[in-house]
N, C-alpha and C. Protein backbone atom coordinates (compact mmCIF):
# COMPACT_ATOMS: atom_id res chain seq x y z
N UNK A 1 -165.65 14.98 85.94
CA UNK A 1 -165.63 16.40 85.83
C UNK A 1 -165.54 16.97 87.24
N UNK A 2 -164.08 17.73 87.37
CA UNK A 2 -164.83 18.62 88.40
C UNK A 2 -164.39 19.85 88.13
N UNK A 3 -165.51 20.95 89.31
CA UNK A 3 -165.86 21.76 89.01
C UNK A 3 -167.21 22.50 90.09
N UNK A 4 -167.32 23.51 90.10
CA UNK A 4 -167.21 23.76 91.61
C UNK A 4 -169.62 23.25 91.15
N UNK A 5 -169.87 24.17 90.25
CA UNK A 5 -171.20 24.01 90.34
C UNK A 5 -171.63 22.63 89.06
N UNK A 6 -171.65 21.06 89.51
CA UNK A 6 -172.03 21.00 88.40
C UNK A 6 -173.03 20.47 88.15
N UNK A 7 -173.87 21.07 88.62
CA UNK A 7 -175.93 20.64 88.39
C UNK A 7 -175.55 21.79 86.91
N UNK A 8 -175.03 23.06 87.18
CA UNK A 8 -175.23 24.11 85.98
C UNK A 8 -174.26 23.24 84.84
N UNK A 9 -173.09 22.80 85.31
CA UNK A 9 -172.44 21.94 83.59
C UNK A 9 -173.38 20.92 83.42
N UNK A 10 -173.60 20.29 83.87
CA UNK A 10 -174.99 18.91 83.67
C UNK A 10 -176.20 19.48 82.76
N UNK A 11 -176.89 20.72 83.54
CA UNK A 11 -177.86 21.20 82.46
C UNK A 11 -177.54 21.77 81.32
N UNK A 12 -176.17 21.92 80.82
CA UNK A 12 -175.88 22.46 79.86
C UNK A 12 -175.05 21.55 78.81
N UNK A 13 -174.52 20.55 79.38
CA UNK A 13 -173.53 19.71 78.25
C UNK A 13 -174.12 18.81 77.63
N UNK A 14 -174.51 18.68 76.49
CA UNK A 14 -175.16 17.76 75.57
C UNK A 14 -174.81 16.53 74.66
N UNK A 15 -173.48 16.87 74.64
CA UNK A 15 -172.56 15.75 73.25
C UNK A 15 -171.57 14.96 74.60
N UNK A 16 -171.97 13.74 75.13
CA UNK A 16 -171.22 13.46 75.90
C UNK A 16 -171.44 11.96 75.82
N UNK A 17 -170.87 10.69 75.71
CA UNK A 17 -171.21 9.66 75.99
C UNK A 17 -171.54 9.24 77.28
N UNK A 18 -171.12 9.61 78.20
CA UNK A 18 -170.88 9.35 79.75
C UNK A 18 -170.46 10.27 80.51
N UNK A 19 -171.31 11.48 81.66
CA UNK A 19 -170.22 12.03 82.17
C UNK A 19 -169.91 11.87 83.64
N UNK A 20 -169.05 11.62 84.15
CA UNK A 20 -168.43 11.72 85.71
C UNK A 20 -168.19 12.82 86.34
N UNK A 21 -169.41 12.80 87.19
CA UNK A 21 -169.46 14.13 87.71
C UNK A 21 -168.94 14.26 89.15
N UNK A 22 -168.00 14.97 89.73
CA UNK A 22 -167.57 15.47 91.01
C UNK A 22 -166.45 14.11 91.03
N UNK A 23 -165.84 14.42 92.03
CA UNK A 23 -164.52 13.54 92.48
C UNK A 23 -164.98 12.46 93.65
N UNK A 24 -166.35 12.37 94.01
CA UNK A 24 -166.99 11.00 94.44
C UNK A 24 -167.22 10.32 93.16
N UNK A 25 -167.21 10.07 92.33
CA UNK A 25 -167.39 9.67 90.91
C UNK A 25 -166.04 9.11 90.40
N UNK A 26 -165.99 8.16 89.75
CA UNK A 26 -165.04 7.54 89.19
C UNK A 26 -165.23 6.78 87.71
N UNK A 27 -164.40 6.66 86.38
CA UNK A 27 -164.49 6.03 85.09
C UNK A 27 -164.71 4.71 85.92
N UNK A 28 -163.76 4.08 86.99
CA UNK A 28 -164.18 2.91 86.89
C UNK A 28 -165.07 2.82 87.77
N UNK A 29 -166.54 3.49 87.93
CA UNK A 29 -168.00 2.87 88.47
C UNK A 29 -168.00 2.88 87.51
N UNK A 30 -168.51 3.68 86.51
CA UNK A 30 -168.93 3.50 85.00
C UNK A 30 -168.90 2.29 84.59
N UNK A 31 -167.42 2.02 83.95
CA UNK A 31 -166.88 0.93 83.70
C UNK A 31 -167.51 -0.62 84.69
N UNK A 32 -167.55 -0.40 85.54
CA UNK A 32 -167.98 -1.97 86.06
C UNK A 32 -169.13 -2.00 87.32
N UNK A 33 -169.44 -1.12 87.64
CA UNK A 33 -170.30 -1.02 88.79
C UNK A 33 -171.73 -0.58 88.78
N UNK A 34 -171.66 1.02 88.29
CA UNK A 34 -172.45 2.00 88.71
C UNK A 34 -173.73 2.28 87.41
N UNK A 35 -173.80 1.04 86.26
CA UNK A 35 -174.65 1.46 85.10
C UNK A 35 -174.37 1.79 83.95
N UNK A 36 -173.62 2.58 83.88
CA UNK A 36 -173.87 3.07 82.11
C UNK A 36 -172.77 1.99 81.53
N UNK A 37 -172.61 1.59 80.40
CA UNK A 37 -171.78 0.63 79.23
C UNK A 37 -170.66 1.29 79.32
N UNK A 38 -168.99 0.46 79.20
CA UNK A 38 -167.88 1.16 79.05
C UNK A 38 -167.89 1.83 77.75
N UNK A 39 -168.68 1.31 76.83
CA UNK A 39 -168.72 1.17 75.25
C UNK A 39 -169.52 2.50 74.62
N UNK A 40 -168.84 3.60 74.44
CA UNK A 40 -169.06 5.39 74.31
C UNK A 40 -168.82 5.35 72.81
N UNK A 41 -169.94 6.74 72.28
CA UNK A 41 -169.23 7.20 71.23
C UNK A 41 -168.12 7.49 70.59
N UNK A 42 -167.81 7.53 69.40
CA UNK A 42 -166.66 7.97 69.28
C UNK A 42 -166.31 9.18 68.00
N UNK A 43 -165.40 9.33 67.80
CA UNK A 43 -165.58 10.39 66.50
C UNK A 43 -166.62 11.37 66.60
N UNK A 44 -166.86 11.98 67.55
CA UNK A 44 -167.70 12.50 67.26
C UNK A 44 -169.61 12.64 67.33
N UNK A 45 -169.55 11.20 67.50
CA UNK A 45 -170.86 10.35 67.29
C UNK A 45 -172.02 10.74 68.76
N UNK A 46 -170.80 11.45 69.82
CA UNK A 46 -171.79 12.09 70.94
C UNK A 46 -172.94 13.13 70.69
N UNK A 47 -172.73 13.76 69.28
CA UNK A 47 -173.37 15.02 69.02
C UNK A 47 -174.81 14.37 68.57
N UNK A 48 -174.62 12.59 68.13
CA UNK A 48 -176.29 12.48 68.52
C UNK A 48 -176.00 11.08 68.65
N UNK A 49 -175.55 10.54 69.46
CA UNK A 49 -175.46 9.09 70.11
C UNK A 49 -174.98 9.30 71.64
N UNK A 50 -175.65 8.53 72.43
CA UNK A 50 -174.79 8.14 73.91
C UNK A 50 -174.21 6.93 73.75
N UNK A 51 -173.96 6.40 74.79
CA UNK A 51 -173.17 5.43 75.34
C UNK A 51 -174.03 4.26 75.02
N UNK A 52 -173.78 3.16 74.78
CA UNK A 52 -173.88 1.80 74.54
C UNK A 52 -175.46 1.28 75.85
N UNK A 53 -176.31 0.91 75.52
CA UNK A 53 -177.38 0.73 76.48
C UNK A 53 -178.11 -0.04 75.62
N UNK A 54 -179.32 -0.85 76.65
CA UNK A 54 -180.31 -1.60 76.57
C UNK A 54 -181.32 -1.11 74.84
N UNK A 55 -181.55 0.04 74.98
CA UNK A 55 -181.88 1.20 73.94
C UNK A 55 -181.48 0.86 72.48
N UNK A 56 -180.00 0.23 72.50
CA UNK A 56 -179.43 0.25 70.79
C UNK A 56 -179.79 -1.01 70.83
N UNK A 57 -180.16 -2.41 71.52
CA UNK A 57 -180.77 -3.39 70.86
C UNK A 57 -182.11 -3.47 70.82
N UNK A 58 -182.74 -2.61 70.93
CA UNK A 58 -184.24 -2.16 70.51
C UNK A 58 -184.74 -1.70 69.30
N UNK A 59 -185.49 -2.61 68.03
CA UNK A 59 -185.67 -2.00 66.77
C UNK A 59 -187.21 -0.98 67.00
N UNK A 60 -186.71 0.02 66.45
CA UNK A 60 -187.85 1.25 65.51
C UNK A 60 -188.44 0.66 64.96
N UNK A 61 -189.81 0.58 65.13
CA UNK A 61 -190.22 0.10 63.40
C UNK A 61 -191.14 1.32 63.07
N UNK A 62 -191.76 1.85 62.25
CA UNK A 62 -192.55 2.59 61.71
C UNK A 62 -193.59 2.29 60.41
N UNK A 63 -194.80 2.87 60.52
CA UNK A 63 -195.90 1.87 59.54
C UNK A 63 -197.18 3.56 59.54
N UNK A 64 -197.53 3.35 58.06
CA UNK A 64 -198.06 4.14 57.91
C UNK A 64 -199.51 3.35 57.07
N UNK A 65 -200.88 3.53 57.34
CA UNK A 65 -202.12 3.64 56.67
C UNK A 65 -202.64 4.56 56.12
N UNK A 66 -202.97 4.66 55.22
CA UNK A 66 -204.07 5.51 54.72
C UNK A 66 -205.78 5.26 54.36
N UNK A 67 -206.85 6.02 54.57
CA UNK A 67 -207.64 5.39 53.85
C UNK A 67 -207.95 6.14 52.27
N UNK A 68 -208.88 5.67 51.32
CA UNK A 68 -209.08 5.93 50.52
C UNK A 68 -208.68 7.61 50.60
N UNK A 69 -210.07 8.09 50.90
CA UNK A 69 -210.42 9.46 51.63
C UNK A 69 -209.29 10.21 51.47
N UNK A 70 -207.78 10.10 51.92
CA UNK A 70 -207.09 10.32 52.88
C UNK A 70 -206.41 10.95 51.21
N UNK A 71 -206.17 10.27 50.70
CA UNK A 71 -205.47 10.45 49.12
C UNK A 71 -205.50 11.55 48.43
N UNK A 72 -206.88 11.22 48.44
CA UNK A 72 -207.28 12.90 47.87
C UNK A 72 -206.52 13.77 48.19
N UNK A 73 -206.28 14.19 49.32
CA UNK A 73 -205.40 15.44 50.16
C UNK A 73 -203.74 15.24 49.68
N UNK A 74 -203.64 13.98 50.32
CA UNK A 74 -202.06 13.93 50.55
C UNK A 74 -201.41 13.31 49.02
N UNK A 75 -201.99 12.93 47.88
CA UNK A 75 -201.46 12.45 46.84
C UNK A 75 -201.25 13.81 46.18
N UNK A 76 -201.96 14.61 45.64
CA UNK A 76 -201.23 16.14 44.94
C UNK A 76 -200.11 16.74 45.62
N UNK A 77 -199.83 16.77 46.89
CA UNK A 77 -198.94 17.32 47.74
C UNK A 77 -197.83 16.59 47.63
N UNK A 78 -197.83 14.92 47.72
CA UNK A 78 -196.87 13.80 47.89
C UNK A 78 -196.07 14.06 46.18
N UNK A 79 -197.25 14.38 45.36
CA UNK A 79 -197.08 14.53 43.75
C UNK A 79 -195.95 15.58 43.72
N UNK A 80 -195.96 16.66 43.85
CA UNK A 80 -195.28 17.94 44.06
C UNK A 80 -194.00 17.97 44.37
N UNK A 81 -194.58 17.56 46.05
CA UNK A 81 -192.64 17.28 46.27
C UNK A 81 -191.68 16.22 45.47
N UNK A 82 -192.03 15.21 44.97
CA UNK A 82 -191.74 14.61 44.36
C UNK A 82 -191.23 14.78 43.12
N UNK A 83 -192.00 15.54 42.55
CA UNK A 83 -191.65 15.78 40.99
C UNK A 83 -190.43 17.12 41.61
N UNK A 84 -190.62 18.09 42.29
CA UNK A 84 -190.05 18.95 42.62
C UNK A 84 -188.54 18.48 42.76
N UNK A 85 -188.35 17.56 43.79
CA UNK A 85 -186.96 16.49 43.52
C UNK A 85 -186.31 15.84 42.79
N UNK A 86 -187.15 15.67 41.42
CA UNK A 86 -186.97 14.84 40.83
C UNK A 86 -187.15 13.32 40.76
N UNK A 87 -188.35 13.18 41.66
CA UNK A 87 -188.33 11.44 42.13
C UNK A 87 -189.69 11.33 41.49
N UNK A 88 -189.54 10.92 39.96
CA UNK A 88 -190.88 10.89 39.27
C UNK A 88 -191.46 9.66 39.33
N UNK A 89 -190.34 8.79 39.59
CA UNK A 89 -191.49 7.45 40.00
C UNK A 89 -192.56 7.62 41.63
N UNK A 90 -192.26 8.08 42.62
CA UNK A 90 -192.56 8.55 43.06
C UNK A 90 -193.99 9.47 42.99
N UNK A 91 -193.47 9.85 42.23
CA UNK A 91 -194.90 11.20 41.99
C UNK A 91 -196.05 10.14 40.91
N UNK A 92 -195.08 9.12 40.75
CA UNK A 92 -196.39 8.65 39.84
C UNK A 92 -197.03 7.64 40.58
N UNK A 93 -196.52 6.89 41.47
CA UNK A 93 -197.01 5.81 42.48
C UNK A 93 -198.04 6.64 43.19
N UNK A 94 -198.43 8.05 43.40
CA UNK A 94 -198.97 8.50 44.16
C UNK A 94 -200.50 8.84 43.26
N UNK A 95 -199.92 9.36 41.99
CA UNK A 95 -200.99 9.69 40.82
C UNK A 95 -201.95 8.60 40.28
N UNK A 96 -200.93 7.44 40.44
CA UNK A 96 -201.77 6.18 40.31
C UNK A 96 -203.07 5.77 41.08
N UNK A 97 -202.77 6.41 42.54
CA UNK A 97 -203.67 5.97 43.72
C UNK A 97 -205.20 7.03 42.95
N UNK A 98 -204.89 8.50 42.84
CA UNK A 98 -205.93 9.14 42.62
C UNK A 98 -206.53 8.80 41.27
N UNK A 99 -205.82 7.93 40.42
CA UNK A 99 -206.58 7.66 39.01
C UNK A 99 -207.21 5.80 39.74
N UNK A 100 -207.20 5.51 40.43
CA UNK A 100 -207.63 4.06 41.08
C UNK A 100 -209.08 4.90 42.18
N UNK A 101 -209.14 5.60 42.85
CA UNK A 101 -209.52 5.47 43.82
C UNK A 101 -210.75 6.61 43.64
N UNK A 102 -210.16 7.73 42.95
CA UNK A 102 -211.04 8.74 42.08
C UNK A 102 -211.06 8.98 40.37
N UNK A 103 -211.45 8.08 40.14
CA UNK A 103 -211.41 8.09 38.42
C UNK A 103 -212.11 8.95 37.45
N UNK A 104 -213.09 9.32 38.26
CA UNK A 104 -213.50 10.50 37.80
C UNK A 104 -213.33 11.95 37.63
N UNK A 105 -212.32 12.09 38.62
CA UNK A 105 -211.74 13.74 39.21
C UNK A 105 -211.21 13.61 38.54
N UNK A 106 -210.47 15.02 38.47
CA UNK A 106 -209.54 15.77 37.98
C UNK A 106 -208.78 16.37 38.58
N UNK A 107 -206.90 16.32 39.12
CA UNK A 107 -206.55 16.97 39.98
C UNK A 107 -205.10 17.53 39.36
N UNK A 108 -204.57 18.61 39.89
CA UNK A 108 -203.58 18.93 39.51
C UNK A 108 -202.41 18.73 40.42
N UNK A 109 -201.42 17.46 39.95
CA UNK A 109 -200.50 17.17 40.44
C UNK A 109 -199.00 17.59 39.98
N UNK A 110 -199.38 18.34 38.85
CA UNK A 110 -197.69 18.63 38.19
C UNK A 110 -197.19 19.56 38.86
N UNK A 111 -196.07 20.27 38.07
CA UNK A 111 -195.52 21.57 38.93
C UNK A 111 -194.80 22.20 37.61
N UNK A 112 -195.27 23.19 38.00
CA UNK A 112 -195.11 23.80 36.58
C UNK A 112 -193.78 25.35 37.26
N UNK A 113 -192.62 25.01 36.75
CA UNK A 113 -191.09 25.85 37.13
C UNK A 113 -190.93 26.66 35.87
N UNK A 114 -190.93 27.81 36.28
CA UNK A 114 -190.29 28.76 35.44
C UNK A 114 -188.90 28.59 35.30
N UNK A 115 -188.72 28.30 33.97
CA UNK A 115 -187.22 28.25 33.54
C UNK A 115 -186.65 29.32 32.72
């Protein structure tokens, strides 16, 4: 890129795989020298991917606990949206927990739509 100010295009351009900034800058540092992967988004894929890095062979994992306690609250709510979507197995895996864990209560998990 050039261009007379570009700290101000830098703070502002967001969808970019790689950018080369000023005419001390060259594709081929990129490419073989200077760090980033030749290997860029494509189609489009800048608007939420960068460039090829250490980063994409790194797995996410994500893990959730609950305790008992915890059910009470979040199973009528989990119930709701659920049925609300239409994902009634769902809403019942959750109803199950409060008929296991509180067998005695009584809670209101349906959802009742005016049709």
């Amino acid at each position: 890129m050039h261009c007379r100010d570009l700290d101000w295009w830098l703070a502002r351009l967001t969808c970019y795989g790689s950018l080369f900034l000023g005419e001390e800058t060259t594709v081929a540092y990129g490419d073989k020298t200077s760090g980033p992967n030749p290997i860029l988004p494509t189609k489009g894929a800048a608007r939420y991917s960068g460039g090829l890095s250490v980063h994409k062979f790194i797995k996410t994992v994500t893990w959730q606990r609950m305790s008992r306690s915890v059910n009470r609250d979040i199973v009528p709510v989990t119930a709701r949206i659920s049925r609300l979507e239409g994902m009634e197995a769902h809403a019942r895996t959750a109803d199950d927990r409060l008929r296991k864990y509180f067998p005695d209560e009584h809670f209101d998990v349906g959802l009742k739509i005016k049709r």
